[in-house]
Protein backbone atom coordinates (compact mmCIF):
# COMPACT_ATOMS: atom_id res chain seq x y z
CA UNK A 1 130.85 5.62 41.23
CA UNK A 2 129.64 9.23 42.00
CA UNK A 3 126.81 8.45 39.46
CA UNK A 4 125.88 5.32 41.88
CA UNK A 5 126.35 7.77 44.86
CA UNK A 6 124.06 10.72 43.48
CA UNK A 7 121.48 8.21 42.44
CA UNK A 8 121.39 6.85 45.72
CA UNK A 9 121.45 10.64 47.58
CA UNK A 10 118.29 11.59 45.32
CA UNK A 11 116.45 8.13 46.43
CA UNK A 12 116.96 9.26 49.76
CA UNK A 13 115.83 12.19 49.81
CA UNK A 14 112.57 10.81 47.57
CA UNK A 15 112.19 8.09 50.68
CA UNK A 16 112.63 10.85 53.27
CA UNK A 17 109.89 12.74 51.50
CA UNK A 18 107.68 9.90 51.17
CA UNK A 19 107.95 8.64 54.41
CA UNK A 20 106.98 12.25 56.15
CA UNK A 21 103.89 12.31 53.86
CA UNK A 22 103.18 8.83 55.12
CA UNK A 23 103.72 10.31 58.94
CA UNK A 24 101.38 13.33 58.55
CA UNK A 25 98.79 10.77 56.90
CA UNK A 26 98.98 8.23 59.68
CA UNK A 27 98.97 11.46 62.56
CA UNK A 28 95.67 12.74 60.89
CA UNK A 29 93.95 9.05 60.69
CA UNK A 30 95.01 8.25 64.18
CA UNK A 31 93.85 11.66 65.76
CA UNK A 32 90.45 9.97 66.72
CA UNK A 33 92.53 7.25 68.56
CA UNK A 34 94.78 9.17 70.04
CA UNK A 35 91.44 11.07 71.49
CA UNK A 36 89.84 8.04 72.86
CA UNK A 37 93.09 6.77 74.45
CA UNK A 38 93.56 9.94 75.92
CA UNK A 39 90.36 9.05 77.92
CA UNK A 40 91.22 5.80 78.72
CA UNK A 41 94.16 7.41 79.86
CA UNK A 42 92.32 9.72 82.49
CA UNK A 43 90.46 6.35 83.72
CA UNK A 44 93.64 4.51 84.48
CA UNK A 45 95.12 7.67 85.81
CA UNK A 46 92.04 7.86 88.50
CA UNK A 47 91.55 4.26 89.31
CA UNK A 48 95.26 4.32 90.32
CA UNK A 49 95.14 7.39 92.12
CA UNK A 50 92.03 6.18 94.27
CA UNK A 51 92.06 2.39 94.28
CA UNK A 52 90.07 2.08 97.20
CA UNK A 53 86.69 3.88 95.55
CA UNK A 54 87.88 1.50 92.36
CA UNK A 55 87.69 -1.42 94.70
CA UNK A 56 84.45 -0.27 95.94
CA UNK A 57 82.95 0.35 92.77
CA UNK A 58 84.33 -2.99 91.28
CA UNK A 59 82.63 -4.49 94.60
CA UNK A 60 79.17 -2.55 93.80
CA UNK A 61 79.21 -4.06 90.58
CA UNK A 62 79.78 -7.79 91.67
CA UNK A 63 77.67 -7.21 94.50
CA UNK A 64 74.05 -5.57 93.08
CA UNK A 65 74.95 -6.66 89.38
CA UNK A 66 75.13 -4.10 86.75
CA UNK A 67 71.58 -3.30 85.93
CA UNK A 68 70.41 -2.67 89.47
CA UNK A 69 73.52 -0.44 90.19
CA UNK A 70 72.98 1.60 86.97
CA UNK A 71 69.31 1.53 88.15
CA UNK A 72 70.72 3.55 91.58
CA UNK A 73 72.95 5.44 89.46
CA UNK A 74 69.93 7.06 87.55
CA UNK A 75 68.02 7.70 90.56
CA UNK A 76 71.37 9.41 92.38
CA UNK A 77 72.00 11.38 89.36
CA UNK A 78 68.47 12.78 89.08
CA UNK A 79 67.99 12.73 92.85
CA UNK A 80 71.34 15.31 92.65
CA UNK A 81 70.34 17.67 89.86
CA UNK A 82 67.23 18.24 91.85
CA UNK A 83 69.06 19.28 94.66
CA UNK A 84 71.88 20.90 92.54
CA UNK A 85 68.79 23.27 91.20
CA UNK A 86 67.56 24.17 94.44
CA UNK A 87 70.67 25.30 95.91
C-alpha cells in the first residue's frame, strides 16, 4: 500500500512538472496574441468610452463608403502634418 502511495506521490510530482513546462510553453507561444488582443482591447475600451464619435464614425463609413472616407482620411492626415510642421 505505501508502495502504491509513493508511486502515485512521484507521478504527481512528474505531472506537476510537466504540466508547468507545458504552461511556460503555451505563455511564450501566446505572447504575440496576448499583444494583439491587448490592442483590440484599447479599441473596445475607446469605442465604449466615446460611443457617440463611434456612432459617427460607423455613420461616415455607411454614409461615404470606405474608399472615399479613407480617401479624406489621407488628405486630413497630410493636410495636418503640414500644419503640425509649421507650428
Amino acid at each position: 500500500m505505501i508502495g502504491r502511495l509513493r508511486e502515485l506521490d512521484l507521478r504527481r510530482m512528474l505531472l506537476v512538472e510537466r504540466s508547468g513546462a507545458e504552461r511556460a510553453a503555451l505563455g511564450t507561444a501566446a505572447a504575440p496574441l496576448v499583444r494583439r488582443l491587448a490592442a483590440v482591447d484599447r479599441v473596445v475600451a475607446s469605442v465604449r468610452a466615446h460611443p457617440v464619435l463611434a456612432a459617427a464614425a460607423v455613420g461616415a463609413v455607411a454614409l461615404l463608403g470606405p474608399r472615399r472616407l479613407l480617401a479624406w482620411v489621407a488628405r486630413a492626415a497630410a493636410l495636418y502634418s503640414l500644419l503640425a510642421r509649421k507650428a
